[in-house]
C-alpha atoms as a PDB file:
ATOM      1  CA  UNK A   1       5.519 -13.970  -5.249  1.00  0.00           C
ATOM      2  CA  UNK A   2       8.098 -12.127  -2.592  1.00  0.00           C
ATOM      3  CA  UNK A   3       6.180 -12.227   0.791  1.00  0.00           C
ATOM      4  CA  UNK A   4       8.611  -8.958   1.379  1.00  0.00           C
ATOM      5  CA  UNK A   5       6.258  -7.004  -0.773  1.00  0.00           C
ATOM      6  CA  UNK A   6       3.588  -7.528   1.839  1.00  0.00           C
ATOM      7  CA  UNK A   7       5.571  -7.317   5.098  1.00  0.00           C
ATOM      8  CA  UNK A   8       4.570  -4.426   7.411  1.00  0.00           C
ATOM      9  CA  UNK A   9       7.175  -2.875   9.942  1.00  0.00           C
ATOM     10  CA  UNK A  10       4.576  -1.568  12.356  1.00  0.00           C
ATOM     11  CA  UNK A  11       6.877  -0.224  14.767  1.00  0.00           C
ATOM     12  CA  UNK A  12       7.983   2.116  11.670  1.00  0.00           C
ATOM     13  CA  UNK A  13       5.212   3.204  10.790  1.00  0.00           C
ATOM     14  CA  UNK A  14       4.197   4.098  14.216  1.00  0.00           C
ATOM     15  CA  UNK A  15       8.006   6.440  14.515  1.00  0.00           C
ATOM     16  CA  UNK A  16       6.784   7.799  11.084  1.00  0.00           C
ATOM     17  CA  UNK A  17       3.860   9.046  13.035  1.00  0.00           C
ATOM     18  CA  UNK A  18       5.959  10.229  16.376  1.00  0.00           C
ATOM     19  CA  UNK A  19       5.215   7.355  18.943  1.00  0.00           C
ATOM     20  CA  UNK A  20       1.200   7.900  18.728  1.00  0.00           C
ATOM     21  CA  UNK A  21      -1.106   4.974  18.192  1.00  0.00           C
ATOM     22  CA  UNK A  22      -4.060   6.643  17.542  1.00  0.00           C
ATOM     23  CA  UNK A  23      -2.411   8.975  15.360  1.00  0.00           C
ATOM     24  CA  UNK A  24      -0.942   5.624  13.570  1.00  0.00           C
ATOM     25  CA  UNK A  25      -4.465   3.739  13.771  1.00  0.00           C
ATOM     26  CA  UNK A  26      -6.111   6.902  11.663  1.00  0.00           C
ATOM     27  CA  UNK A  27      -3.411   6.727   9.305  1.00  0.00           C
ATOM     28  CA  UNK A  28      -3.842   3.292   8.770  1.00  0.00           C
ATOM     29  CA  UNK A  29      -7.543   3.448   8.311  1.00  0.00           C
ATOM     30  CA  UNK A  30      -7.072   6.334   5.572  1.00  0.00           C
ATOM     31  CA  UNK A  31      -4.790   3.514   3.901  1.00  0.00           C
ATOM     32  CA  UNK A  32      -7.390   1.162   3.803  1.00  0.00           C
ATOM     33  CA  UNK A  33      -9.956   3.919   2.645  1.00  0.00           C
ATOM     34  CA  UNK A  34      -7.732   4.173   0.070  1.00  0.00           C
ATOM     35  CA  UNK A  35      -6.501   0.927  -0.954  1.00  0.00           C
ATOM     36  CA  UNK A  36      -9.149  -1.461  -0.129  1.00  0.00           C
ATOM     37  CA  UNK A  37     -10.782  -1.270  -3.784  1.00  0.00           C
ATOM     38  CA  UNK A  38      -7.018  -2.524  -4.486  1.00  0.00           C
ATOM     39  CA  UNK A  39      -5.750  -0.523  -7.801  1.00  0.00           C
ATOM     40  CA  UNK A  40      -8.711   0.101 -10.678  1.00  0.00           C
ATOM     41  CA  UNK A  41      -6.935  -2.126 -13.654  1.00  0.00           C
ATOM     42  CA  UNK A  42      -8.988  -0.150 -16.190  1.00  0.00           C
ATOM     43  CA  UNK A  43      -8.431   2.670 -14.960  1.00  0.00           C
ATOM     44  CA  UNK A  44      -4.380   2.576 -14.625  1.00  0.00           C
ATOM     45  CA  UNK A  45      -4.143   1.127 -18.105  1.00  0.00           C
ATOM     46  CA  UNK A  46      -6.026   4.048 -20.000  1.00  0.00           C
ATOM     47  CA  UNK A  47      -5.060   6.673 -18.040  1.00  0.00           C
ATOM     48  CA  UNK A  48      -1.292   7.901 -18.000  1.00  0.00           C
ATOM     49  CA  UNK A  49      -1.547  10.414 -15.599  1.00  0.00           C
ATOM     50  CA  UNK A  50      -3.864   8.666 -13.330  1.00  0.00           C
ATOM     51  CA  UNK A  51      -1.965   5.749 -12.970  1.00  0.00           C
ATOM     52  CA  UNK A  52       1.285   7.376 -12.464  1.00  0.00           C
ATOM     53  CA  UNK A  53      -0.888   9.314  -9.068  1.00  0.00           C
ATOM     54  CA  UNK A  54      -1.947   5.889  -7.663  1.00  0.00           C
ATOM     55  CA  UNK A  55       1.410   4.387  -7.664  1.00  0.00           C
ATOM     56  CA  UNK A  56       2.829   7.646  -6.588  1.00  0.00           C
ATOM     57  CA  UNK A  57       0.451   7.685  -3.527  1.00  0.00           C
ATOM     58  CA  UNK A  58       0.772   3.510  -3.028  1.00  0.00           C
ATOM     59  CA  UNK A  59       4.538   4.629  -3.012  1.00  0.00           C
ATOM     60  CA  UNK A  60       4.655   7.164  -0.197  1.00  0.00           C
ATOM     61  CA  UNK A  61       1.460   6.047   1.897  1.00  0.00           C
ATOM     62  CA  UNK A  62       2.867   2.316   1.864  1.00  0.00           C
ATOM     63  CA  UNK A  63       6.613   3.983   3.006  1.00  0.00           C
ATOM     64  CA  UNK A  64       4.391   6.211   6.011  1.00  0.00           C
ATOM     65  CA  UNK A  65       2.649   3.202   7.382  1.00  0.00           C
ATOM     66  CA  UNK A  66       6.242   0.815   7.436  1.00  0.00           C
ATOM     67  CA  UNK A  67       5.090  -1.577   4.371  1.00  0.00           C
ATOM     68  CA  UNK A  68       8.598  -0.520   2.343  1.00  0.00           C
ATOM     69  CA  UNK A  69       8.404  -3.493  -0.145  1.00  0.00           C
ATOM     70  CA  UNK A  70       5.292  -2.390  -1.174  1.00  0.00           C
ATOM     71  CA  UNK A  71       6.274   1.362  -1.104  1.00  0.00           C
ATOM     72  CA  UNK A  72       9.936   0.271  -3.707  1.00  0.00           C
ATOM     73  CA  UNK A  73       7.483  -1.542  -5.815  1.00  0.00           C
ATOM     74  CA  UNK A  74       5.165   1.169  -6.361  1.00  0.00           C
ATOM     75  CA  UNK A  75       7.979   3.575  -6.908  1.00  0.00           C
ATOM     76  CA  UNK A  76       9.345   1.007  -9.505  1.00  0.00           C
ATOM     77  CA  UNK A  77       6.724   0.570 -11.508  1.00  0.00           C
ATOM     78  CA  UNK A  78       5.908   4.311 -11.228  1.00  0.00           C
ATOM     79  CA  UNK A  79       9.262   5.390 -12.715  1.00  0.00           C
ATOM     80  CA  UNK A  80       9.088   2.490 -15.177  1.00  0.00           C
ATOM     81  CA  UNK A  81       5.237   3.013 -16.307  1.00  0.00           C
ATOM     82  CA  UNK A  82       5.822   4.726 -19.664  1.00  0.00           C
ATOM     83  CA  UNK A  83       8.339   1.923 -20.560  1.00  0.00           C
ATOM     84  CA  UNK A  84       6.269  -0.977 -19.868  1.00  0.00           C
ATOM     85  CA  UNK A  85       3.631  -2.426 -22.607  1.00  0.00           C
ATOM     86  CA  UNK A  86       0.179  -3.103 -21.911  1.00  0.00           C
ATOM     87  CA  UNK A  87       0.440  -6.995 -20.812  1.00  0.00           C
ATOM     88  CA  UNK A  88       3.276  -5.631 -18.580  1.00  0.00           C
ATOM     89  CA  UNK A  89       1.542  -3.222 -16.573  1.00  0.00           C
ATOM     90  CA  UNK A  90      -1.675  -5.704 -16.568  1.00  0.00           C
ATOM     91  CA  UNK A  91       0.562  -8.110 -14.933  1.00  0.00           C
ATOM     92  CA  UNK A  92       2.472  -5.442 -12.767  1.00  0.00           C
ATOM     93  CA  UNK A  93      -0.869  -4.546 -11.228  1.00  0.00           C
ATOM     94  CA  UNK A  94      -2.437  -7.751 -10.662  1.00  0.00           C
ATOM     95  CA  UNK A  95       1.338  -8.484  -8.743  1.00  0.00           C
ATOM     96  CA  UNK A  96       0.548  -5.620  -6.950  1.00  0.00           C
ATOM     97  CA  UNK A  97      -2.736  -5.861  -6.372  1.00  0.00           C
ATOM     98  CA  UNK A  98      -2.504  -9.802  -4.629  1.00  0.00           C
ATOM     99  CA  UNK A  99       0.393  -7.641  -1.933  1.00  0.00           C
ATOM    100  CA  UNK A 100      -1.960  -4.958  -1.445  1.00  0.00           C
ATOM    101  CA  UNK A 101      -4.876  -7.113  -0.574  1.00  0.00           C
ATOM    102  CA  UNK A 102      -2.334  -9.015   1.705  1.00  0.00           C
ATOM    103  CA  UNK A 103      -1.450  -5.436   3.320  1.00  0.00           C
ATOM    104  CA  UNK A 104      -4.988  -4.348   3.798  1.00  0.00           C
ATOM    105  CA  UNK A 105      -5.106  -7.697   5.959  1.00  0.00           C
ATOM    106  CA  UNK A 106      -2.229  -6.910   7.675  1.00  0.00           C
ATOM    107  CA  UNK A 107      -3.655  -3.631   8.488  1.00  0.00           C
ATOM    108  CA  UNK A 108      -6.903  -4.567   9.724  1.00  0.00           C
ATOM    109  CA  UNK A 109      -5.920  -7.513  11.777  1.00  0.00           C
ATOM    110  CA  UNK A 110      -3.272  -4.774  13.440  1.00  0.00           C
ATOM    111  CA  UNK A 111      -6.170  -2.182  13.869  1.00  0.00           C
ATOM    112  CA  UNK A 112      -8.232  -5.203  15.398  1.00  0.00           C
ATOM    113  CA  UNK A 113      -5.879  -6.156  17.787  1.00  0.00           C
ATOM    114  CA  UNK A 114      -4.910  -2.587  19.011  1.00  0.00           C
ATOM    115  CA  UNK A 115      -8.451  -2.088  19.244  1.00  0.00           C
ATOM    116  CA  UNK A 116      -8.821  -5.507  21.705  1.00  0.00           C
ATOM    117  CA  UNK A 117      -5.653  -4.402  23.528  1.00  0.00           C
ATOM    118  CA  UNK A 118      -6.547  -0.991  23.787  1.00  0.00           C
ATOM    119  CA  UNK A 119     -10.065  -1.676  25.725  1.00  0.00           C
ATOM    120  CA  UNK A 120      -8.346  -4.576  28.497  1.00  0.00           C
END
């Protein structure tokens, strides 16, 4: 399992949101709102159209925040979605899945420690 997928260039995301932490912090924490149930298996595998949305949004939210592994993945597996069998997209989302959950880690021990830094 690349480690790449779940690298986060935080000083990217931050120019994606024009220098502003809190601005960055807010975006981060929609992330997480979004992405902290990690992807709905179920879901993605019976519905087409739904499926192709999440990885759409994984795609560009992952690129905004600076987690561009993540982001190519996404974008992957959402152009390849219709091509891939049912034990292949299983598989593709529990890959993706075990980087998001690393991520969402990422993300809140970043908001954590902006949060420390920010008060001192």
């Amino acid at each position: 399992m690349s480690s790449n997928l779940a690298k986060i260039d935080f000083n990217q995301g931050l120019r994606h949101c024009d220098g502003q932490q809190e601005l960055y912090r807010q975006v981060l924490n929609c992330y997480l709102d979004q992405f902290s149930g990690l992807l709905n298996n179920e879901l993605l595998l019976n519905d087409v159209e739904n499926a192709r949305l999440q990885l759409h949004t994984l795609k560009s939210l992952s690129a905004t925040i600076g987690a561009s592994g993540l982001s190519h993945r996404a974008a992957q597996l959402f152009k390849d979605w219709q091509q891939h069998n049912r034990q292949q997209r299983e598989e593709a989302i529990r890959q993706v899945n075990a980087h998001l959950k690393m991520v969402n880690e990422k993300i809140e021990n970043y908001c954590n420690e902006s949060v420390v830094n920010d008060s001192n």
